[in-house]
C-alpha atoms as a PDB file:
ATOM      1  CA  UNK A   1     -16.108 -10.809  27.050  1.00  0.00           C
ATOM      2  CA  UNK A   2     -15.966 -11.277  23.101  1.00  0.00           C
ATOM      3  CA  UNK A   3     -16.628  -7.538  22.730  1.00  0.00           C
ATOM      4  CA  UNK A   4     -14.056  -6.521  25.555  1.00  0.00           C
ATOM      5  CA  UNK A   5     -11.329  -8.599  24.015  1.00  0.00           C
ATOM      6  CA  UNK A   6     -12.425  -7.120  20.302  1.00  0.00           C
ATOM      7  CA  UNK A   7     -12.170  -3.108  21.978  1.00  0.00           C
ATOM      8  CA  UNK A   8      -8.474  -4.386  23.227  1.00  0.00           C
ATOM      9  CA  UNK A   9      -7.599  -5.105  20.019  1.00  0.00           C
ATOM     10  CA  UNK A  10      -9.321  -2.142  18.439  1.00  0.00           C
ATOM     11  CA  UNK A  11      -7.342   0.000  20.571  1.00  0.00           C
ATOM     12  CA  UNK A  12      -4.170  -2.022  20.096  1.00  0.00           C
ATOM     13  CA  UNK A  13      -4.163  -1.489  16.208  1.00  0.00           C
ATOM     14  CA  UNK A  14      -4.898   2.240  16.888  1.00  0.00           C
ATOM     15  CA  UNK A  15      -2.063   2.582  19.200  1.00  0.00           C
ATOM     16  CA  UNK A  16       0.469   0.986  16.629  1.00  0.00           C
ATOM     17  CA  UNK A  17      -0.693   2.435  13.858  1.00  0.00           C
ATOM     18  CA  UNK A  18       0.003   5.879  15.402  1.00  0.00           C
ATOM     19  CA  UNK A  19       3.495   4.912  16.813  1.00  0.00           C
ATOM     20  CA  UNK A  20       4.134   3.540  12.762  1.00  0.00           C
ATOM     21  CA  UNK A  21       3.277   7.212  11.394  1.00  0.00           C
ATOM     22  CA  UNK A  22       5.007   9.029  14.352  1.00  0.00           C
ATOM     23  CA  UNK A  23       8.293   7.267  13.528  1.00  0.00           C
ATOM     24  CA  UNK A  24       8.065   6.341   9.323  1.00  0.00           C
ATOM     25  CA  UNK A  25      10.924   6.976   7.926  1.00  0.00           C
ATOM     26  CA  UNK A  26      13.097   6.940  11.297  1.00  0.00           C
ATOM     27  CA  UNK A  27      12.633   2.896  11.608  1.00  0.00           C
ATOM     28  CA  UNK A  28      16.353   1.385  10.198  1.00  0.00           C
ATOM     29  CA  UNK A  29      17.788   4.657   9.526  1.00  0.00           C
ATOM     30  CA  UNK A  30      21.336   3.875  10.209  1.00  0.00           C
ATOM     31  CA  UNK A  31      23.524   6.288  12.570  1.00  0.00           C
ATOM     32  CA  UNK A  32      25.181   8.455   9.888  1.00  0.00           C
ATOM     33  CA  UNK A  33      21.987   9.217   8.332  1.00  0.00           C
ATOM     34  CA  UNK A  34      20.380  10.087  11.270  1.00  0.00           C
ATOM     35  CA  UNK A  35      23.131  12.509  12.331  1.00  0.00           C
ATOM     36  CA  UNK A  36      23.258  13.874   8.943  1.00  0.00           C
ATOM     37  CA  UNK A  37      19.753  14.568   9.474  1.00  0.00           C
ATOM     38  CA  UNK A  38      20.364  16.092  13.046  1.00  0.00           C
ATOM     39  CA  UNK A  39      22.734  18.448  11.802  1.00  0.00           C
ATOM     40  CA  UNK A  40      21.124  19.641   9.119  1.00  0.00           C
ATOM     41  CA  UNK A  41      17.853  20.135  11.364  1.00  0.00           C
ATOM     42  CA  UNK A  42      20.116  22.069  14.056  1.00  0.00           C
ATOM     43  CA  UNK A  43      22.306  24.060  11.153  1.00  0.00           C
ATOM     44  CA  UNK A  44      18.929  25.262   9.638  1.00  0.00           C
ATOM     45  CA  UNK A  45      17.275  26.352  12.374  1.00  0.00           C
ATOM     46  CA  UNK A  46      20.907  28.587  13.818  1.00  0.00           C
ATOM     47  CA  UNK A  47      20.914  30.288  10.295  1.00  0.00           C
ATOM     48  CA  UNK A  48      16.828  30.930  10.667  1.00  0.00           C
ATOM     49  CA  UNK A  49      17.491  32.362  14.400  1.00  0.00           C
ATOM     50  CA  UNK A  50      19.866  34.257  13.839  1.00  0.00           C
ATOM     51  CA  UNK A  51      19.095  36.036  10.819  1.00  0.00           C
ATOM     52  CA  UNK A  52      16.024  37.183  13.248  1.00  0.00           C
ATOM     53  CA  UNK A  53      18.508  39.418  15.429  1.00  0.00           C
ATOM     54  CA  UNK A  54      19.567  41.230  11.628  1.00  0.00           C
ATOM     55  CA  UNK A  55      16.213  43.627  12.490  1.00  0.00           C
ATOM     56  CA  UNK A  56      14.776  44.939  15.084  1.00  0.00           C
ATOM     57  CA  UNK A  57      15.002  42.249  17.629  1.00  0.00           C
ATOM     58  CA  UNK A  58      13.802  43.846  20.452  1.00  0.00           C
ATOM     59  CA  UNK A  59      10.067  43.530  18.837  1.00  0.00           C
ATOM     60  CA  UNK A  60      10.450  39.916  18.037  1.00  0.00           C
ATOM     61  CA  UNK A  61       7.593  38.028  19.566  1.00  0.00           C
ATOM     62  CA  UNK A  62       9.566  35.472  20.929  1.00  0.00           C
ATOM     63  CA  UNK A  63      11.777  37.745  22.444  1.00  0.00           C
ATOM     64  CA  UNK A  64       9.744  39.799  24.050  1.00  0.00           C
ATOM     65  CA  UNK A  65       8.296  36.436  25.623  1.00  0.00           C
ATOM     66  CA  UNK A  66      11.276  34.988  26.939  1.00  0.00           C
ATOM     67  CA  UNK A  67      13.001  38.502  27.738  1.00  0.00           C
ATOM     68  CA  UNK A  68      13.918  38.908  31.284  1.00  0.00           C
ATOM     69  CA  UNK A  69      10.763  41.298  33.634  1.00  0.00           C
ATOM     70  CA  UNK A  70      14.116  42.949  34.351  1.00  0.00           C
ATOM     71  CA  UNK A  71      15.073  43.881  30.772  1.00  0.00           C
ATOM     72  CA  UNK A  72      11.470  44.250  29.213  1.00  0.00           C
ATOM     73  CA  UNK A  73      10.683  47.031  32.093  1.00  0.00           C
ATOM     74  CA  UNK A  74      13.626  49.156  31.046  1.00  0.00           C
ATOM     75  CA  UNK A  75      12.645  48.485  26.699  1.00  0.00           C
ATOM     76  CA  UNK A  76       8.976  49.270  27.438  1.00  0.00           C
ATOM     77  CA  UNK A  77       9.840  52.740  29.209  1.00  0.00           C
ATOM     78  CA  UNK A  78      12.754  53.656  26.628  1.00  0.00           C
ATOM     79  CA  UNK A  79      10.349  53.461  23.787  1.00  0.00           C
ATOM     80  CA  UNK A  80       8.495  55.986  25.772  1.00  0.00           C
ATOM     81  CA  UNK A  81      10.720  59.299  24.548  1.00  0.00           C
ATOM     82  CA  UNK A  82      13.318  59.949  21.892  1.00  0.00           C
ATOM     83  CA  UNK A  83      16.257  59.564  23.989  1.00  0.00           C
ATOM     84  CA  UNK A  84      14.884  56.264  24.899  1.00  0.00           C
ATOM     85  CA  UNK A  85      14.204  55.174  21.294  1.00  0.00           C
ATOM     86  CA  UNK A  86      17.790  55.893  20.269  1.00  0.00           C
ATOM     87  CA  UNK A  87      19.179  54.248  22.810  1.00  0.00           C
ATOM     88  CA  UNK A  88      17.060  50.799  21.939  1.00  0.00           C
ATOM     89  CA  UNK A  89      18.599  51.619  18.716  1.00  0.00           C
ATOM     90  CA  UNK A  90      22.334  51.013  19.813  1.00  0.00           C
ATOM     91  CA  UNK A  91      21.070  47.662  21.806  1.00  0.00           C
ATOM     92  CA  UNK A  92      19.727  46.359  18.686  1.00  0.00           C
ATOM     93  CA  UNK A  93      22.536  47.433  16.676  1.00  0.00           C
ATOM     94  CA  UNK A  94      24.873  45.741  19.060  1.00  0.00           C
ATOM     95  CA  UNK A  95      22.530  42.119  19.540  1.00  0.00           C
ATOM     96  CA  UNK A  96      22.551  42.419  15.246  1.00  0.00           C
ATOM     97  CA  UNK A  97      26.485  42.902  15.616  1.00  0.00           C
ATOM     98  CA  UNK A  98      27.594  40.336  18.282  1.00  0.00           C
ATOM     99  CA  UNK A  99      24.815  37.279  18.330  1.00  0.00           C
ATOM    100  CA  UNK A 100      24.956  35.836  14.653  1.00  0.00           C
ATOM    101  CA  UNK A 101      28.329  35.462  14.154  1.00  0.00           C
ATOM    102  CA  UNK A 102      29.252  34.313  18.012  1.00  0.00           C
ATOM    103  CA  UNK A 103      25.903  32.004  18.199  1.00  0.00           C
ATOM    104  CA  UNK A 104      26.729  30.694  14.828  1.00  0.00           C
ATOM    105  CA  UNK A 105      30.295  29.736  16.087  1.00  0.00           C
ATOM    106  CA  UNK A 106      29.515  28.238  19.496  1.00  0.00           C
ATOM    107  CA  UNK A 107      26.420  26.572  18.073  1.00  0.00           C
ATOM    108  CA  UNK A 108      28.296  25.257  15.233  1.00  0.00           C
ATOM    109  CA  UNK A 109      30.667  23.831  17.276  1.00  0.00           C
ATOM    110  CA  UNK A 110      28.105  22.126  19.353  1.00  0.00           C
ATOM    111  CA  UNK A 111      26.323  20.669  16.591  1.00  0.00           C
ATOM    112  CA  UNK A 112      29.234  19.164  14.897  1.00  0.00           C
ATOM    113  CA  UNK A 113      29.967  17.456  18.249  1.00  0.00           C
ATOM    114  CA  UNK A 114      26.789  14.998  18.412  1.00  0.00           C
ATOM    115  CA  UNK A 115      27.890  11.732  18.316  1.00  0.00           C
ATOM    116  CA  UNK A 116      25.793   9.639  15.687  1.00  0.00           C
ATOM    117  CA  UNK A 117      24.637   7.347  18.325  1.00  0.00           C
ATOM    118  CA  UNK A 118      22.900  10.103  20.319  1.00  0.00           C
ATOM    119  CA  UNK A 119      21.200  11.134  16.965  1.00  0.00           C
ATOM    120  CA  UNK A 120      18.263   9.071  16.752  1.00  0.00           C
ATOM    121  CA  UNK A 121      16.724   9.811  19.356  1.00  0.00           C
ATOM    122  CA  UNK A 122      17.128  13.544  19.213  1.00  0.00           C
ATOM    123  CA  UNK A 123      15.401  12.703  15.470  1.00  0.00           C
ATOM    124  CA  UNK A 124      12.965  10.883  17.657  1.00  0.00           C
ATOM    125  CA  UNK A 125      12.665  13.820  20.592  1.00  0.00           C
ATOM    126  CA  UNK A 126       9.774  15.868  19.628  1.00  0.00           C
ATOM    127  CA  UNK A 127       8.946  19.274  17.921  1.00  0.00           C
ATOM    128  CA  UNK A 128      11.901  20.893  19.509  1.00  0.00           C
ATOM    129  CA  UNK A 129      13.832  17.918  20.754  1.00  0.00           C
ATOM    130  CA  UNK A 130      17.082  18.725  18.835  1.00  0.00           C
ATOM    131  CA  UNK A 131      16.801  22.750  19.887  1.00  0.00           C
ATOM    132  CA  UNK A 132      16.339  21.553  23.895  1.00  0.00           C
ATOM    133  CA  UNK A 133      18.691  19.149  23.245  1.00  0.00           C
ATOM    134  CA  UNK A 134      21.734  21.779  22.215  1.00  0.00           C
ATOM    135  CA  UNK A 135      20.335  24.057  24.850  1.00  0.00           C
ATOM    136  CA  UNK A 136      21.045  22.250  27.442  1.00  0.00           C
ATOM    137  CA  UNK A 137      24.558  21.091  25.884  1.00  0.00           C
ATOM    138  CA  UNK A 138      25.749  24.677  25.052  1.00  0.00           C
ATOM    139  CA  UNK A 139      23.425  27.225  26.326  1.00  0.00           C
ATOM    140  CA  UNK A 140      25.824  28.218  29.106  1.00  0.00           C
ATOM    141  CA  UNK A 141      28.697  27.973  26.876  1.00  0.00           C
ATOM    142  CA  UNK A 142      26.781  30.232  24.557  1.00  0.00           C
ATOM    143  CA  UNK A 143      26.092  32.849  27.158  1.00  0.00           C
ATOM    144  CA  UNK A 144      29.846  32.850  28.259  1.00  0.00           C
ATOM    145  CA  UNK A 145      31.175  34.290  25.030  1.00  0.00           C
ATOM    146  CA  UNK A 146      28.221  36.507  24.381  1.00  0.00           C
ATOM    147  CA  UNK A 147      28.260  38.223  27.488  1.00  0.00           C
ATOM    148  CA  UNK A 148      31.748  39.519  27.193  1.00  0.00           C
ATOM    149  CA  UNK A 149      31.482  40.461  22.853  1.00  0.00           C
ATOM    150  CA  UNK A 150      28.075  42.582  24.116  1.00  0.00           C
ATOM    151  CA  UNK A 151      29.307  44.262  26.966  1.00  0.00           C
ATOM    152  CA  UNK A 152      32.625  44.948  24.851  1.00  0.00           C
ATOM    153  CA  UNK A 153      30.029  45.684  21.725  1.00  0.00           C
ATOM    154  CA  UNK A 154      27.423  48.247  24.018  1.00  0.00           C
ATOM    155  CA  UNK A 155      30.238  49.902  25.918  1.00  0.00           C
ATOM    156  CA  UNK A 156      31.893  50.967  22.755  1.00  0.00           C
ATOM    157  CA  UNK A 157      28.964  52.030  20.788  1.00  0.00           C
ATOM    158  CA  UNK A 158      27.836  54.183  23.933  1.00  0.00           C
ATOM    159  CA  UNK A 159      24.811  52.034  24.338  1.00  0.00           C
ATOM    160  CA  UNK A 160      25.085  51.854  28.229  1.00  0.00           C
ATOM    161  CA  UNK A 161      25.626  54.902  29.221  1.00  0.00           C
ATOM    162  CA  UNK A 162      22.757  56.056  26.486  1.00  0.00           C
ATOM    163  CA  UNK A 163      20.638  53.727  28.519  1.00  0.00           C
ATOM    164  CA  UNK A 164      21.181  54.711  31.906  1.00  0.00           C
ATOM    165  CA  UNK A 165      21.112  58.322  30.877  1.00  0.00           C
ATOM    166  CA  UNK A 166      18.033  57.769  29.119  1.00  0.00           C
ATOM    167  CA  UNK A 167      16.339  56.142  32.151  1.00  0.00           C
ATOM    168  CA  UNK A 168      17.387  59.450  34.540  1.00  0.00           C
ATOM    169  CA  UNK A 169      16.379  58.938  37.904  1.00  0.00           C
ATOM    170  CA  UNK A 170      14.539  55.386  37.777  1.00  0.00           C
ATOM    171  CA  UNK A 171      17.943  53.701  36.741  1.00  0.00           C
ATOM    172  CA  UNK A 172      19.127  53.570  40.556  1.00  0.00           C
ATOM    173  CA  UNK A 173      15.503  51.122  40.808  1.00  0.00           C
ATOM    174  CA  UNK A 174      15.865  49.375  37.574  1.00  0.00           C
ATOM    175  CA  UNK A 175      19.915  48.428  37.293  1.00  0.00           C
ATOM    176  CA  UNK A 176      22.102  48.018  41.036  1.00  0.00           C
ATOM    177  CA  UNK A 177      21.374  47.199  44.386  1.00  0.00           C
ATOM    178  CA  UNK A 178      21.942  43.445  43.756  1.00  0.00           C
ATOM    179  CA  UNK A 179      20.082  42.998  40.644  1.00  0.00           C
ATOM    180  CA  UNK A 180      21.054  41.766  37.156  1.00  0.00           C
ATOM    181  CA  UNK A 181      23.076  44.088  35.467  1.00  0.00           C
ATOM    182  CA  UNK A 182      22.015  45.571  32.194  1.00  0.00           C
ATOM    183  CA  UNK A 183      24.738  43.239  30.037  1.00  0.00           C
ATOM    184  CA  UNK A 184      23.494  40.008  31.942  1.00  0.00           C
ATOM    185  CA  UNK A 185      19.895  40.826  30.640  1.00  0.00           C
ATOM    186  CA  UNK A 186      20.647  41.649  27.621  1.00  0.00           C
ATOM    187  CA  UNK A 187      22.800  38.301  27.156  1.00  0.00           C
ATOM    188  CA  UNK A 188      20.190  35.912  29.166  1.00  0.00           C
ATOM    189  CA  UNK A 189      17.246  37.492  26.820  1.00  0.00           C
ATOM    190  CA  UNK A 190      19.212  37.256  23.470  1.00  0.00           C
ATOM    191  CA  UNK A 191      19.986  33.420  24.531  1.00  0.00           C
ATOM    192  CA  UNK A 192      16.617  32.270  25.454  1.00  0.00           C
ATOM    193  CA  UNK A 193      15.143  34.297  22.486  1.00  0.00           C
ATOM    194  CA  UNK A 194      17.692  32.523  20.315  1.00  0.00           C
ATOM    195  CA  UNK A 195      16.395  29.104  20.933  1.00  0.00           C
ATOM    196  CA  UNK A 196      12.884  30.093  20.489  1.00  0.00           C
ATOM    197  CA  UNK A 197      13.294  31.062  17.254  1.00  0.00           C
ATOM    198  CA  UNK A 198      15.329  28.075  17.139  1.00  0.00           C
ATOM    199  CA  UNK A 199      12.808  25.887  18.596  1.00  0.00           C
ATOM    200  CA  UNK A 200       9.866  27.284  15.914  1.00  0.00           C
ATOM    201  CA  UNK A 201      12.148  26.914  12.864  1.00  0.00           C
ATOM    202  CA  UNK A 202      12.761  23.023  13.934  1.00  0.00           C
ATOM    203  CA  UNK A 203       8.955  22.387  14.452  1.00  0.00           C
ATOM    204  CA  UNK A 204       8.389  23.998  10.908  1.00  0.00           C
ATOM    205  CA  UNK A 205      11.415  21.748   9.389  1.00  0.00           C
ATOM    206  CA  UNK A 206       9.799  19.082  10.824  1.00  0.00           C
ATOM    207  CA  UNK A 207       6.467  19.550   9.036  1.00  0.00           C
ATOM    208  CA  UNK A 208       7.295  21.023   6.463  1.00  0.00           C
ATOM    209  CA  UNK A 209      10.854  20.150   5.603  1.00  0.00           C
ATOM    210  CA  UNK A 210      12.653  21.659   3.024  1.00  0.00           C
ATOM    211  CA  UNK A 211      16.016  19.997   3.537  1.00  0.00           C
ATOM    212  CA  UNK A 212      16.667  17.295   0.944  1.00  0.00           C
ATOM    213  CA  UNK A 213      17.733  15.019   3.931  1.00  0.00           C
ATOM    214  CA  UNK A 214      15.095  15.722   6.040  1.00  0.00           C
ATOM    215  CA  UNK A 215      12.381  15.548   3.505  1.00  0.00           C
ATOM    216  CA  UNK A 216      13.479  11.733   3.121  1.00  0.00           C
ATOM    217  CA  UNK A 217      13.958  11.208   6.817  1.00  0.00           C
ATOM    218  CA  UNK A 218      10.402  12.712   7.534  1.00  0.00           C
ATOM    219  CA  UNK A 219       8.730  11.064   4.241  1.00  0.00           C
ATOM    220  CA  UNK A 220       6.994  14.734   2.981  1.00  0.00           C
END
């Protein structure tokens, strides 16, 4: 019984010694701090997304993950000819065009909207728990006023119709006929590719910050 009782309290010390260097430098933070901390968390990691769609985005890891089977069919058999390859060239002209400056905006907004109460515990939410946090909050707000600027953006620049030309007779099975079209795609996969590079750049923040408000938040 003696040994049981001295396990239980082996394990108990373990226990609270992890939840103690999980959350140093979170316990008393007051609310301002912790927003302060939130926003500069969520501000850094916009700025480090976004300046991912300034190249060519299309080969991003992450966004070739997250890309829709829809979208990533019609990029893998564009890169196949030269027609093909230009026409990738006016989508990622147009994502390096229209994403930064309309993510930055809507995402900007969003951030500067967290109450200081709610900040805490996004602080406290895991690797990404600020990122999943926002993406839930303005994801679909996000995707309203991108889908419009790049179907404004790729309709001027030609890159539809380079597409769909460039695709010849397998664009009738790829685009129509009740699926997504080609600007829908393009906006879904530039949002959820947005918040994975999003979601990696707050992990690294996290443990590694660089932030002078973050570095005393996370004690590094």
């Amino acid at each position: 019984m003696n040994k049981f009782v001295c396990l239980l309290c082996t394990l108990s010390f373990v226990f609270i010694s992890q939840s103690c260097n999980v959350n140093k430098g979170l316990v008393g933070l007051s609310p301002d701090k912790a927003l302060s901390g939130v926003q500069a968390l969520l501000g850094g990691a916009t700025g480090s997304a976004v300046k991912g769609f300034a190249g060519d985005i299309l080969k991003n890891e992450v966004m070739k993950k997250v890309m829709p089977k829809g979208l990533s069919n019609i990029t893998s058999l564009l890169g196949g000819s030269s027609e093909g390859t230009k026409a990738l060239g006016l989508l990622n002209s147009a994502l390096g065009s229209v994403v930064p400056g309309v993510a930055s905006s809507v995402l900007g907004d969003a951030t500067s909207g967290i109450g200081a109460s709610d900040a805490l515990g996004l602080l406290k939410g895991g690797d990404t728990g600020a990122t999943d946090f926002l993406k839930k909050s303005a994801g679909k707000q996000l995707t309203a006023a991108l889908l419009p600027a790049l179907t404004n953006t790729l309709t001027k620049n030609g890159g539809l119709s380079a597409i769909t030309s460039a695709l010849g007779g397998q664009a009738s099975s790829l685009l129509g006929n009740g699926k997504p079209s080609l600007a829908d795609m393009v906006t879904n996969g530039a949002v959820d590719g947005l918040f994975g590079m999003m979601g990696n750049a707050e992990k690294a923040e996290r443990t590694n910050p660089t932030d002078p408000v973050l570095k005393e938040i996370f004690k590094k």
